[in-house]
N, C-alpha and C. Protein backbone atom coordinates (compact mmCIF):
# COMPACT_ATOMS: atom_id res chain seq x y z
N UNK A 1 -20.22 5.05 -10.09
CA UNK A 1 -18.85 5.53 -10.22
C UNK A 1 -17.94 4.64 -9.37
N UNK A 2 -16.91 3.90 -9.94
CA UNK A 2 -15.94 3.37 -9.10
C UNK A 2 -15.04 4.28 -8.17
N UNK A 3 -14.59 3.69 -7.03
CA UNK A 3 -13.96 3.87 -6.26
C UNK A 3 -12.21 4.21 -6.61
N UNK A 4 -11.80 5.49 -6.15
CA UNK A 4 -10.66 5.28 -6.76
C UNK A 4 -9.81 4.53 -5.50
N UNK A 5 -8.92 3.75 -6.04
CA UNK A 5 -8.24 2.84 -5.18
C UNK A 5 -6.98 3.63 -4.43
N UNK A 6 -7.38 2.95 -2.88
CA UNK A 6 -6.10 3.39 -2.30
C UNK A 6 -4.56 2.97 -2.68
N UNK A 7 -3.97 4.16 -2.65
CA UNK A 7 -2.46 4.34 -3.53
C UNK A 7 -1.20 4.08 -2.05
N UNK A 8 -0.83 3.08 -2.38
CA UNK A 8 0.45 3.07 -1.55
C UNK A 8 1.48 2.50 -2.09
N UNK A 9 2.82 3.47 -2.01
CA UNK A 9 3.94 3.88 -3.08
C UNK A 9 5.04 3.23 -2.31
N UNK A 10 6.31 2.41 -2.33
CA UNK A 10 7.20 2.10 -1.43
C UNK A 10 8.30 2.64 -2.45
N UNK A 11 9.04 3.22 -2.58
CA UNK A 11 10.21 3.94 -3.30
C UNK A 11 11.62 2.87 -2.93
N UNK A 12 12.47 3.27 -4.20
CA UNK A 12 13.55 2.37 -3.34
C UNK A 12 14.65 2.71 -2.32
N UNK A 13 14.46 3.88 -2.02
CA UNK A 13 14.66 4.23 -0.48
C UNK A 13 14.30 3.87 0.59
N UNK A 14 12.78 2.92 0.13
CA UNK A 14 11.93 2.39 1.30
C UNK A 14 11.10 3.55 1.54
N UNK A 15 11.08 4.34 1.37
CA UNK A 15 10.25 5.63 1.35
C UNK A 15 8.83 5.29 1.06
N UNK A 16 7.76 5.08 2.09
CA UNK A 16 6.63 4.37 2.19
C UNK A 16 5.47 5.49 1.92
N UNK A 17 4.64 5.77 1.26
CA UNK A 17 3.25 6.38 0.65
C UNK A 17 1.98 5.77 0.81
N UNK A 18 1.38 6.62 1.55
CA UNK A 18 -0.06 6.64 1.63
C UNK A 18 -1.30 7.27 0.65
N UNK A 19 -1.47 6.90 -0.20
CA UNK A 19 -1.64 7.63 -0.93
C UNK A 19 -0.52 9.03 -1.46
N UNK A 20 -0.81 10.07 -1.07
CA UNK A 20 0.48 11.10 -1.14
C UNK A 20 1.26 11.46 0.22
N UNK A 21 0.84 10.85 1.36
CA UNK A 21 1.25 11.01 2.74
C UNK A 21 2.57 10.33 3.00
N UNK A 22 3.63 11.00 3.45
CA UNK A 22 4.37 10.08 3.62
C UNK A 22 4.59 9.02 4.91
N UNK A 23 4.22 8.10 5.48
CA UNK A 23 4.47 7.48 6.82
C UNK A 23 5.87 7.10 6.72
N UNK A 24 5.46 5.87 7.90
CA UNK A 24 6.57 5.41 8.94
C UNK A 24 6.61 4.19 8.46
N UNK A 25 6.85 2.98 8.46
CA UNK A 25 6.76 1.70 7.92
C UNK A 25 6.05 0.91 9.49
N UNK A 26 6.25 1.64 10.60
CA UNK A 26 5.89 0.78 11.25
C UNK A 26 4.70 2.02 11.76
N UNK A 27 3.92 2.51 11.12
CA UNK A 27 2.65 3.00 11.14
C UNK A 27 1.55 2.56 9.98
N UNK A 28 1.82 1.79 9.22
CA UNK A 28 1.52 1.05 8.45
C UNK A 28 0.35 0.12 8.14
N UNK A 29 0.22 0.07 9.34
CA UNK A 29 -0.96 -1.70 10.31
C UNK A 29 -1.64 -0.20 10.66
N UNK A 30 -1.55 0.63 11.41
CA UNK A 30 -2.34 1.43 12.06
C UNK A 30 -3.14 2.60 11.12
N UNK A 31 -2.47 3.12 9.93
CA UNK A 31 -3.14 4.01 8.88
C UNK A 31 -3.87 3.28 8.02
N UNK A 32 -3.59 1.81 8.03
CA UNK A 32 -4.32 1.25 7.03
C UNK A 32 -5.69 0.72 7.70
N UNK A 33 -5.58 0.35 8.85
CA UNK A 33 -6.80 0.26 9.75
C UNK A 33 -7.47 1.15 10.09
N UNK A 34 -7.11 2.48 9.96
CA UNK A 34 -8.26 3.45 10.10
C UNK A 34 -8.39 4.04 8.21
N UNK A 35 -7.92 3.78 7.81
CA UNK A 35 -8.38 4.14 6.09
C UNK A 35 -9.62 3.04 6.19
N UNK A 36 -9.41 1.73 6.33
CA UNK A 36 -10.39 1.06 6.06
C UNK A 36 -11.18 1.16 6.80
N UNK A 37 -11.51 1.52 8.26
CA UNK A 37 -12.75 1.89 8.77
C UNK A 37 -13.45 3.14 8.09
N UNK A 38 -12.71 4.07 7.17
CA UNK A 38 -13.11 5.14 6.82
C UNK A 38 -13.97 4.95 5.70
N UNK A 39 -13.49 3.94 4.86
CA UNK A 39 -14.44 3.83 3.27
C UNK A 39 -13.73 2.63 3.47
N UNK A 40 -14.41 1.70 2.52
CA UNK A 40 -13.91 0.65 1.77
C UNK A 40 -13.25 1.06 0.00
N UNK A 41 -12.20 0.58 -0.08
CA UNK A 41 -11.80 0.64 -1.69
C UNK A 41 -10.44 0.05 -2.01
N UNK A 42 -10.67 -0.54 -2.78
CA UNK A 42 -9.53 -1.28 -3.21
C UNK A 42 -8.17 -0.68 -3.22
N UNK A 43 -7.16 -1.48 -2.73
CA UNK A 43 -5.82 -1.13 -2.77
C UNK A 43 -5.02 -1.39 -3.79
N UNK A 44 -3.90 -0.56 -4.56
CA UNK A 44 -2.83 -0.71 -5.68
C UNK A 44 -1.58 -0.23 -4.75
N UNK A 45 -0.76 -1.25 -5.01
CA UNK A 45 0.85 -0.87 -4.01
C UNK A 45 1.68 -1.06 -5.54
N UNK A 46 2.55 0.34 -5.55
CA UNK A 46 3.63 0.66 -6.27
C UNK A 46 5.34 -0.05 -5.35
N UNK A 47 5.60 -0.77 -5.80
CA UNK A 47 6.97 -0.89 -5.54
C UNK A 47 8.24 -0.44 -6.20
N UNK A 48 9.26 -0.03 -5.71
CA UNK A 48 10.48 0.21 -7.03
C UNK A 48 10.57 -0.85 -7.33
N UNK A 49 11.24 -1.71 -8.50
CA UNK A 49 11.49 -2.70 -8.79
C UNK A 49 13.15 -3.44 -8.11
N UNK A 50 13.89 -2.50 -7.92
CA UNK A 50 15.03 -2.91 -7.25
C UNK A 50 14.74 -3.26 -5.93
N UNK A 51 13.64 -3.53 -5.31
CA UNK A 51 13.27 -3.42 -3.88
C UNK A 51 13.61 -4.99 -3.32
N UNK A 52 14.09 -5.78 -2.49
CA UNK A 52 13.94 -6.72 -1.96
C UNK A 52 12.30 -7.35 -2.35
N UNK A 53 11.87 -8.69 -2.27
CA UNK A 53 10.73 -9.40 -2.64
C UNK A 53 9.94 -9.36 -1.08
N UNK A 54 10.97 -9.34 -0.17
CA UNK A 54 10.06 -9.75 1.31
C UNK A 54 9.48 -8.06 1.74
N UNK A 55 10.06 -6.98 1.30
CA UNK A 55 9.85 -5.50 1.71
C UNK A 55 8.52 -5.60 1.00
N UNK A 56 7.99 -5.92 -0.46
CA UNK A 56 6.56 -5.51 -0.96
C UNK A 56 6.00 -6.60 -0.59
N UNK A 57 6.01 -7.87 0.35
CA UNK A 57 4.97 -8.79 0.51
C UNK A 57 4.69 -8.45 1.73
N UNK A 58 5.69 -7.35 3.03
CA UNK A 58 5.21 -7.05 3.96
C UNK A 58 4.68 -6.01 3.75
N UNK A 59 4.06 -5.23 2.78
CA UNK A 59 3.27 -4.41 2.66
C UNK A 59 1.94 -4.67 2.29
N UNK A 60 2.09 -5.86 1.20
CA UNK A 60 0.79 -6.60 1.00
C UNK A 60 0.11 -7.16 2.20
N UNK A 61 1.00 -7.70 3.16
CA UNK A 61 0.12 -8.50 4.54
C UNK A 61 -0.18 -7.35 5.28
N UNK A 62 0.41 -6.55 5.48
CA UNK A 62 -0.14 -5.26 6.17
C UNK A 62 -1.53 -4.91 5.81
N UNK A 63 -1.69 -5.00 4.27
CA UNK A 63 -3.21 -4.68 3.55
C UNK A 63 -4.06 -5.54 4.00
N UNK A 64 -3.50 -6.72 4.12
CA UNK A 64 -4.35 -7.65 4.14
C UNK A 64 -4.77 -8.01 5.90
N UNK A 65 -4.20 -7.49 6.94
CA UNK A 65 -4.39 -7.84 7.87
C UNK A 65 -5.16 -6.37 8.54
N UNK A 66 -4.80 -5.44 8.16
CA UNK A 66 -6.26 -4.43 7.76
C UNK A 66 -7.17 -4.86 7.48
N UNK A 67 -7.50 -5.63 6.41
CA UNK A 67 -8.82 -6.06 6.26
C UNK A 67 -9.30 -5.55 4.64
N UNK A 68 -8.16 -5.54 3.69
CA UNK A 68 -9.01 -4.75 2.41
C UNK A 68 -8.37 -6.13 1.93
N UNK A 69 -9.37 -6.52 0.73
CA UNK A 69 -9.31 -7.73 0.43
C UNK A 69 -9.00 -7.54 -1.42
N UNK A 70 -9.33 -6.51 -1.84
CA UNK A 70 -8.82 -6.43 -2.95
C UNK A 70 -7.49 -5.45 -3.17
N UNK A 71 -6.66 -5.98 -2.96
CA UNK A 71 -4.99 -5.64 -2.87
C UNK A 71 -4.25 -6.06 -4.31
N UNK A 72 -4.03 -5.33 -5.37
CA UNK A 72 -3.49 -5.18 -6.29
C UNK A 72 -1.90 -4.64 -7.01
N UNK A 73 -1.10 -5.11 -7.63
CA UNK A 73 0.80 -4.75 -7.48
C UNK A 73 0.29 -4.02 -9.16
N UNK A 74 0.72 -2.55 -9.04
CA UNK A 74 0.98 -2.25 -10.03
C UNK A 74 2.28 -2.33 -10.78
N UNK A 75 2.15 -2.45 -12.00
CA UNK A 75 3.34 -2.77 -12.96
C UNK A 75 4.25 -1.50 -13.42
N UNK A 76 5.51 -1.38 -13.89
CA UNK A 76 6.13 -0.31 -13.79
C UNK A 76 6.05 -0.31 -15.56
N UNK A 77 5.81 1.03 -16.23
CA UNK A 77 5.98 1.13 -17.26
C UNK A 77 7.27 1.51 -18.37
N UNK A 78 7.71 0.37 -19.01
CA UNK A 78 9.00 0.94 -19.26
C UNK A 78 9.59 1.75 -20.36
């Protein structure tokens, strides 16, 4: 059975999701480092599309400096 992938949502409020949790943006580095000590599983980050380009790539390096290596941008359906 695959892993369902960790869900993190950035709204265009900036309104940041952990799966359904809402954080802090600068708790970010720290929930994602203990998710990944918890299980391993691939990450999908939702962005609004009106969002600035540098707001969803500092969410991607956040993933990535956690340590989850399969980090995935879901697409918005229109």
């Amino acid at each position: 059975m695959a892993k369902q992938p960790l869900q993190i949502t950035l709204n265009s409020d900036k309104t940041l999701y952990v799966d359904s949790v809402v954080i802090r943006r600068d708790e970010l580095t720290s929930e994602l480092l203990r998710k990944h000590d918890q299980i391993q599983r691939p990450v999908v980050v939702r962005a609004d599309k009106n969002l600035a380009y540098g707001e969803v790539v500092s969410v991607l390096d956040a993933c990535r400096k956690a340590g989850f290596e399969t980090v995935g941008l879901a697409g918005e359906k229109n």
